[in-house]
PDB file of N, CA and C in Angstrom:
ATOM      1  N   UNK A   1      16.508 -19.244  43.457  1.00  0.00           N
ATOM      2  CA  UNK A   1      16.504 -20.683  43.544  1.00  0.00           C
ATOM      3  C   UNK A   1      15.048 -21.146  43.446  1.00  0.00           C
ATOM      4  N   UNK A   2      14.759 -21.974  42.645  1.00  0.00           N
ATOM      5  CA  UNK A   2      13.728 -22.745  42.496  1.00  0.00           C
ATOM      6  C   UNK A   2      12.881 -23.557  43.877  1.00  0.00           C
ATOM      7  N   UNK A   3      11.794 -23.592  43.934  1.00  0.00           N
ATOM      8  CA  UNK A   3      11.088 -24.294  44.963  1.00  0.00           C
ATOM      9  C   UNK A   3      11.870 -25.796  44.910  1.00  0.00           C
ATOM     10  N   UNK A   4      11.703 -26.843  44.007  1.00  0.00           N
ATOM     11  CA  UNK A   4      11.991 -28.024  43.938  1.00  0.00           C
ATOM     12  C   UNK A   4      13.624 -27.874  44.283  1.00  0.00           C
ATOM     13  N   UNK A   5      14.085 -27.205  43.703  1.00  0.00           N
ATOM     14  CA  UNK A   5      15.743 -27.263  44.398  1.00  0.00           C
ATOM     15  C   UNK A   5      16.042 -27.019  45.673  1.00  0.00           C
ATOM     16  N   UNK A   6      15.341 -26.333  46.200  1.00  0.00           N
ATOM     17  CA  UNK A   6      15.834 -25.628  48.070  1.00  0.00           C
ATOM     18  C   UNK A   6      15.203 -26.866  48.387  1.00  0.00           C
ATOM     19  N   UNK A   7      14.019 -27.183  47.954  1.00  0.00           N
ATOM     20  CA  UNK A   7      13.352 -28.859  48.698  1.00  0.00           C
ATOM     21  C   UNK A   7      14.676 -29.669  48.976  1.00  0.00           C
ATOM     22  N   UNK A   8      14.570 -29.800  47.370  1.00  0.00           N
ATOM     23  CA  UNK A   8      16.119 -31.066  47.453  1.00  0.00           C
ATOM     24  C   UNK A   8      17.346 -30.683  48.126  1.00  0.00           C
ATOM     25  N   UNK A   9      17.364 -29.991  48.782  1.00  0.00           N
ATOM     26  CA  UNK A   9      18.504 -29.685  49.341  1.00  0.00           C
ATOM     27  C   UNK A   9      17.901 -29.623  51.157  1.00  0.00           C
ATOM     28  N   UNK A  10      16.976 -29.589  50.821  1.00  0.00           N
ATOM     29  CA  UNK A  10      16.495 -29.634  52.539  1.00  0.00           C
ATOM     30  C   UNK A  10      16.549 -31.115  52.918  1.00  0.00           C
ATOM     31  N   UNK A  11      15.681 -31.479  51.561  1.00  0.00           N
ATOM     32  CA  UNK A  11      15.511 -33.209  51.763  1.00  0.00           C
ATOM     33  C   UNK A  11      17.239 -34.021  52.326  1.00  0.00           C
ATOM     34  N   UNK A  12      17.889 -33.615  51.672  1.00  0.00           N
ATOM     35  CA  UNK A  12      19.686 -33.644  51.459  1.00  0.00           C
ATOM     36  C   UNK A  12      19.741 -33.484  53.104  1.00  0.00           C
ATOM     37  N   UNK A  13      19.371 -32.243  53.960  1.00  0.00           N
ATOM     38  CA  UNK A  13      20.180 -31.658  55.190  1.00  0.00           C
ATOM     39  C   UNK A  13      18.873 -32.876  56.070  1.00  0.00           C
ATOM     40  N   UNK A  14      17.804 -33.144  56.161  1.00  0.00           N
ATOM     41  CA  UNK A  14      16.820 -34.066  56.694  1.00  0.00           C
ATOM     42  C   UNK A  14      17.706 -35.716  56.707  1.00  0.00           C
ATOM     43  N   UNK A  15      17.431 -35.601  55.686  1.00  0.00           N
ATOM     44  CA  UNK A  15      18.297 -37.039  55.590  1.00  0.00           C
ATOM     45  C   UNK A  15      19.898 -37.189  56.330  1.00  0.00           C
ATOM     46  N   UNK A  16      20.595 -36.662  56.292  1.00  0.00           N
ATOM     47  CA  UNK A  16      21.922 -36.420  57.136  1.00  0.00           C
ATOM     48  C   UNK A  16      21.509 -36.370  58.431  1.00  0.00           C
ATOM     49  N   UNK A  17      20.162 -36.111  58.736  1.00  0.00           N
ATOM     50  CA  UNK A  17      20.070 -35.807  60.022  1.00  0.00           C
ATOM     51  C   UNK A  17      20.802 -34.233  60.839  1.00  0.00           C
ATOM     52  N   UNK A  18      21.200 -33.318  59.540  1.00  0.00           N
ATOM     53  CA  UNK A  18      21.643 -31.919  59.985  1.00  0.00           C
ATOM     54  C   UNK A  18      20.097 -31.392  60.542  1.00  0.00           C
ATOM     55  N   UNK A  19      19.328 -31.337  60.210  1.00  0.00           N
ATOM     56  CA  UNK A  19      17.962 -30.458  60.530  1.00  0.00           C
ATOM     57  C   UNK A  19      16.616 -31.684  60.421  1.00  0.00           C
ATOM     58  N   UNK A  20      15.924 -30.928  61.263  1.00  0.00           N
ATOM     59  CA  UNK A  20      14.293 -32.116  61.363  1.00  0.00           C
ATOM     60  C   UNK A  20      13.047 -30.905  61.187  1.00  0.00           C
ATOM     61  N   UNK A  21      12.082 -31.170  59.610  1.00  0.00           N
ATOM     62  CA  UNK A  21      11.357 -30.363  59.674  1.00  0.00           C
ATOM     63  C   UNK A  21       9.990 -30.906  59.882  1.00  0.00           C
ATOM     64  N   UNK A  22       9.252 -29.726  60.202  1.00  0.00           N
ATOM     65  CA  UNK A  22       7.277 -30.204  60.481  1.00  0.00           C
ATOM     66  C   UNK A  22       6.965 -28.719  59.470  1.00  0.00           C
ATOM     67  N   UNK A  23       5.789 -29.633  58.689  1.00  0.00           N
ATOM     68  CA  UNK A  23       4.559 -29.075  58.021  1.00  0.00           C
ATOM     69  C   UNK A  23       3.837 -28.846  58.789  1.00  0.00           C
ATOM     70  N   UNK A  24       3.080 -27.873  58.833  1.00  0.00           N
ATOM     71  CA  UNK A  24       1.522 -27.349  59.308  1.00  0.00           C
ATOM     72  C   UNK A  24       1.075 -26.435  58.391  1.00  0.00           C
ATOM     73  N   UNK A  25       0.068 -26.725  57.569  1.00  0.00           N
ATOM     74  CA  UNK A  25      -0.289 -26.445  56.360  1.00  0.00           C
ATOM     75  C   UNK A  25       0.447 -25.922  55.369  1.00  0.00           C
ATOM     76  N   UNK A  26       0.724 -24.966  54.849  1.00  0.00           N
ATOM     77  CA  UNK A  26       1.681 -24.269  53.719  1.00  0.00           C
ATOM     78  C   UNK A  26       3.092 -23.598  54.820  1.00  0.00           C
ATOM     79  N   UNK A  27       3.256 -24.022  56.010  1.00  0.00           N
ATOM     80  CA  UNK A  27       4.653 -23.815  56.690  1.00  0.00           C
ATOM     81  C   UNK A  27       5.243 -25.081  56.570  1.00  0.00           C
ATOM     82  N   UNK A  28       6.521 -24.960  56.343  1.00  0.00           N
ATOM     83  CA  UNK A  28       7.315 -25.633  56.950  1.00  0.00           C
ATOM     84  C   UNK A  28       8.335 -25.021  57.761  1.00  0.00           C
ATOM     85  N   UNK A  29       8.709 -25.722  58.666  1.00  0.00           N
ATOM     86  CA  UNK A  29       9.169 -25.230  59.855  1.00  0.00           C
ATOM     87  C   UNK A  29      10.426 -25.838  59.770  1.00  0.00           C
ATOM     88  N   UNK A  30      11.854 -25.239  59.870  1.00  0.00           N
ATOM     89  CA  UNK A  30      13.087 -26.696  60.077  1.00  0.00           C
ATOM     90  C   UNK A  30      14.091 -25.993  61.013  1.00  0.00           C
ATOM     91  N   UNK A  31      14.271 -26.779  62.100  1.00  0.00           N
ATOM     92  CA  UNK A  31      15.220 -26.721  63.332  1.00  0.00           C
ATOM     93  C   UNK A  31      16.785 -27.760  63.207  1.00  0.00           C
ATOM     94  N   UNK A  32      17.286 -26.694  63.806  1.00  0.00           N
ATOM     95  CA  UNK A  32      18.788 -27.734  63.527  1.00  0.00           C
ATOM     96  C   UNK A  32      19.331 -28.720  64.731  1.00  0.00           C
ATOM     97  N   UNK A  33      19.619 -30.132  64.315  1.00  0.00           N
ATOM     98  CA  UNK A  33      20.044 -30.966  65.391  1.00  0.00           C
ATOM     99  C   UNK A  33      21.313 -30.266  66.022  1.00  0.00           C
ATOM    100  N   UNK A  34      21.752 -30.199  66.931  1.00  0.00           N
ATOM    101  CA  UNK A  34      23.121 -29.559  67.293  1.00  0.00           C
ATOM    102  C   UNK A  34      23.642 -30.807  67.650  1.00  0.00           C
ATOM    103  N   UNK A  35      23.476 -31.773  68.409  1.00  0.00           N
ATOM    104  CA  UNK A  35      24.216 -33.359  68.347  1.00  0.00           C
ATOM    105  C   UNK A  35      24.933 -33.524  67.318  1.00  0.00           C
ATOM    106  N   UNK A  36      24.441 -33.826  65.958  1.00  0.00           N
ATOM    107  CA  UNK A  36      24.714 -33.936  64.579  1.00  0.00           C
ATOM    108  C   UNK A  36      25.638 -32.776  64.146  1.00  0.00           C
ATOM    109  N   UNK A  37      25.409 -31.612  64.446  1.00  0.00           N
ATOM    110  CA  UNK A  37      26.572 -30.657  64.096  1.00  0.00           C
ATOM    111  C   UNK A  37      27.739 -30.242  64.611  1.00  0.00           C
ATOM    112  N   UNK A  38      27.453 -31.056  65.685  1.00  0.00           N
ATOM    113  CA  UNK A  38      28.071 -31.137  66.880  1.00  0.00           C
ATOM    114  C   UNK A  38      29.590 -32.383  65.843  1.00  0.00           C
ATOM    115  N   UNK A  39      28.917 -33.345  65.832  1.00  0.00           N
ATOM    116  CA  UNK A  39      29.625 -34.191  65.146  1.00  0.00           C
ATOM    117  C   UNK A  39      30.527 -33.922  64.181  1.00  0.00           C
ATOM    118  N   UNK A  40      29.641 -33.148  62.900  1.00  0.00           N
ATOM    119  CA  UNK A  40      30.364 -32.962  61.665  1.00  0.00           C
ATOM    120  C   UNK A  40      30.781 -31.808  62.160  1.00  0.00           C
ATOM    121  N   UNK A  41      30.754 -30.512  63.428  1.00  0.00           N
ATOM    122  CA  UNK A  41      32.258 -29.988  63.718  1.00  0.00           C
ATOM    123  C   UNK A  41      33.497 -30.704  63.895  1.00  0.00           C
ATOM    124  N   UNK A  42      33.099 -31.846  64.863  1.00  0.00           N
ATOM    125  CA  UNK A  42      34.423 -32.517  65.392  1.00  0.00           C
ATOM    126  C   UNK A  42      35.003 -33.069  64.122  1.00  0.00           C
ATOM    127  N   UNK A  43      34.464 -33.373  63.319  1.00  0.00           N
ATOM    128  CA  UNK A  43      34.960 -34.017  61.698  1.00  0.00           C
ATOM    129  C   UNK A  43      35.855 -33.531  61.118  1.00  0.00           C
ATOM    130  N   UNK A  44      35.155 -32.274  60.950  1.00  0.00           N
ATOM    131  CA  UNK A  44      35.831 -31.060  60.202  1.00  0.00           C
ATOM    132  C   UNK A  44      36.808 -30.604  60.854  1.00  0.00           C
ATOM    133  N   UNK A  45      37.064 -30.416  62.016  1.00  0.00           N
ATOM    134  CA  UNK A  45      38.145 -30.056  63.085  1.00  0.00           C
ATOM    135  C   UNK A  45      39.675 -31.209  62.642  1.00  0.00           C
ATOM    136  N   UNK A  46      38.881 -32.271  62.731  1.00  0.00           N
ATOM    137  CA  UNK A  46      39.949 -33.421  62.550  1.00  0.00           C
ATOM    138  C   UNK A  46      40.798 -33.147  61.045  1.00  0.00           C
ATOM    139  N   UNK A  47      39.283 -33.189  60.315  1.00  0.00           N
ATOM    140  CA  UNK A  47      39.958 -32.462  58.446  1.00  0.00           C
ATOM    141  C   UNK A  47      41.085 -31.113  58.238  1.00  0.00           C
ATOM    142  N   UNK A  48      40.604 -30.367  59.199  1.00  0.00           N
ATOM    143  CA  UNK A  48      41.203 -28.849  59.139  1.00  0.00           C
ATOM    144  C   UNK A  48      42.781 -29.149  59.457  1.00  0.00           C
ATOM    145  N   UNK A  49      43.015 -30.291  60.695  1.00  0.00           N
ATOM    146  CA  UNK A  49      44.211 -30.099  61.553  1.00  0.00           C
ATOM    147  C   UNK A  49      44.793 -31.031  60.208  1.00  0.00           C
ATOM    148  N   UNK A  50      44.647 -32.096  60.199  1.00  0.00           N
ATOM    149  CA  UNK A  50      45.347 -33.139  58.951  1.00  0.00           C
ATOM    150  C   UNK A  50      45.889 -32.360  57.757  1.00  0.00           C
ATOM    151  N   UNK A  51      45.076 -31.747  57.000  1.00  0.00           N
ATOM    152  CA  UNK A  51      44.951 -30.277  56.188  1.00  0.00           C
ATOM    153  C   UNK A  51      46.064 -29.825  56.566  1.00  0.00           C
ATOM    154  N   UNK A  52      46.058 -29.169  57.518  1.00  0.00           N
ATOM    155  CA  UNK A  52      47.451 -28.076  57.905  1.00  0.00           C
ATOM    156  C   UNK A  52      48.343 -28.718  57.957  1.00  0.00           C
ATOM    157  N   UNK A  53      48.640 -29.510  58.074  1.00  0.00           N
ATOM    158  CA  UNK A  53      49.370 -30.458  58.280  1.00  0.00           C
ATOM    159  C   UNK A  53      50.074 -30.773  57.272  1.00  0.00           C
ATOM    160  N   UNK A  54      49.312 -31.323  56.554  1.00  0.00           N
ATOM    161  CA  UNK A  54      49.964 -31.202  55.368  1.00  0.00           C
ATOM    162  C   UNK A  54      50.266 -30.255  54.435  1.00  0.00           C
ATOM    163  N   UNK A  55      49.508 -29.692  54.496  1.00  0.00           N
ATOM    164  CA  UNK A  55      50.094 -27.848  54.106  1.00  0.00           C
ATOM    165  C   UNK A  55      51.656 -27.565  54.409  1.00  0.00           C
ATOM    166  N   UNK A  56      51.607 -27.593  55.894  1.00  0.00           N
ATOM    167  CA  UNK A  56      52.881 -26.585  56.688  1.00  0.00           C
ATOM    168  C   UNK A  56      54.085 -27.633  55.907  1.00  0.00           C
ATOM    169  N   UNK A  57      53.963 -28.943  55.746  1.00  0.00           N
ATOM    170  CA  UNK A  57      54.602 -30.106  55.437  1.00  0.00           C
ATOM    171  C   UNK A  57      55.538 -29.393  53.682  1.00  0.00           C
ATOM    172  N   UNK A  58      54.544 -29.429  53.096  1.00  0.00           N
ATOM    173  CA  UNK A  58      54.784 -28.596  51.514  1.00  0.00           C
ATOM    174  C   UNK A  58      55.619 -27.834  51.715  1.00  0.00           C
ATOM    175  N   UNK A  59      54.619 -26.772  52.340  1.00  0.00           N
ATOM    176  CA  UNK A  59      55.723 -25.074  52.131  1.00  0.00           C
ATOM    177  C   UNK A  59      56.614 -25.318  52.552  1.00  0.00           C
ATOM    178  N   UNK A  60      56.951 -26.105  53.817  1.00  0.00           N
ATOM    179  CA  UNK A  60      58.697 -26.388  54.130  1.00  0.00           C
ATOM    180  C   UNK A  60      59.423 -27.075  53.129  1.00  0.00           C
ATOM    181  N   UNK A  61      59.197 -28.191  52.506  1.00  0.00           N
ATOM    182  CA  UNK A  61      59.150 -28.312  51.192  1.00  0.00           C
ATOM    183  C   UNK A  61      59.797 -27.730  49.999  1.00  0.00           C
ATOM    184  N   UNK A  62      58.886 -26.593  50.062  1.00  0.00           N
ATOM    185  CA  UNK A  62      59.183 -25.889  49.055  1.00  0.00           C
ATOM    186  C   UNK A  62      59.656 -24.848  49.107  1.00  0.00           C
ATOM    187  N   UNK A  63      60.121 -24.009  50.669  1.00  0.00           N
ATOM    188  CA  UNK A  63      60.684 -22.931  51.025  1.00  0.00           C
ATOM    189  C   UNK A  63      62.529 -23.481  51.729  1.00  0.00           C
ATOM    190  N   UNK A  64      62.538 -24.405  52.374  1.00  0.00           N
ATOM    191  CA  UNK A  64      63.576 -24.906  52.615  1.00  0.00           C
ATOM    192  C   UNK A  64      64.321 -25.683  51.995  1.00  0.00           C
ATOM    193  N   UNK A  65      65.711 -25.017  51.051  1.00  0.00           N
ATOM    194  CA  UNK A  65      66.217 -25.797  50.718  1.00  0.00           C
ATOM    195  C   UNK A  65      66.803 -27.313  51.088  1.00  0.00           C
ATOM    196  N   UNK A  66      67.322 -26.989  52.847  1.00  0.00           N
ATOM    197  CA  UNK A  66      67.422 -28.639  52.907  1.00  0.00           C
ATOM    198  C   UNK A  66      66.626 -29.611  53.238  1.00  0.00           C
ATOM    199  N   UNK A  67      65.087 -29.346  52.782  1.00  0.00           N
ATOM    200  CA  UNK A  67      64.786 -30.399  53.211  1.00  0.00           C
ATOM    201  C   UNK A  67      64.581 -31.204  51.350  1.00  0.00           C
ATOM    202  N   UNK A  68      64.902 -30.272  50.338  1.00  0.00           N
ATOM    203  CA  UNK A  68      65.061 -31.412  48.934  1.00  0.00           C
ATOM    204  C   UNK A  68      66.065 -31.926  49.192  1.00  0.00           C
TER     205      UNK A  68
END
């Protein structure tokens, strides 16, 4: 991966507020908010269950005849 691409993709996780980095000369340093990931777990948790959800919904669907 290219220097300018991992940037842009840091710049990407900075901006979301996933991670906060510091320069000190040719380091950069980047730590992760856990508040913030904290969050987009609970997100994703919510996505995952809805998801299954509709999943389990299908295959019955499509495995049980009476429910056509």
């Amino acid at each position: 991966m290219t220097l300018p691409s991992f940037m842009k993709h840091v710049r990407a996780l900075e901006t979301s507020g996933l991670i906060r980095t510091r320069k000190l000369g040719r380091v950069r340093t980047c730590a992760l908010n856990r508040e913030r990931l904290a969050v987009l777990d609970d997100w994703l948790a919510e996505q995952r269950t809805l998801w299954e959800s509709r999943t389990d919904r299908l295959e019955r669907s499509v495995t049980d005849p009476k429910v056509n």
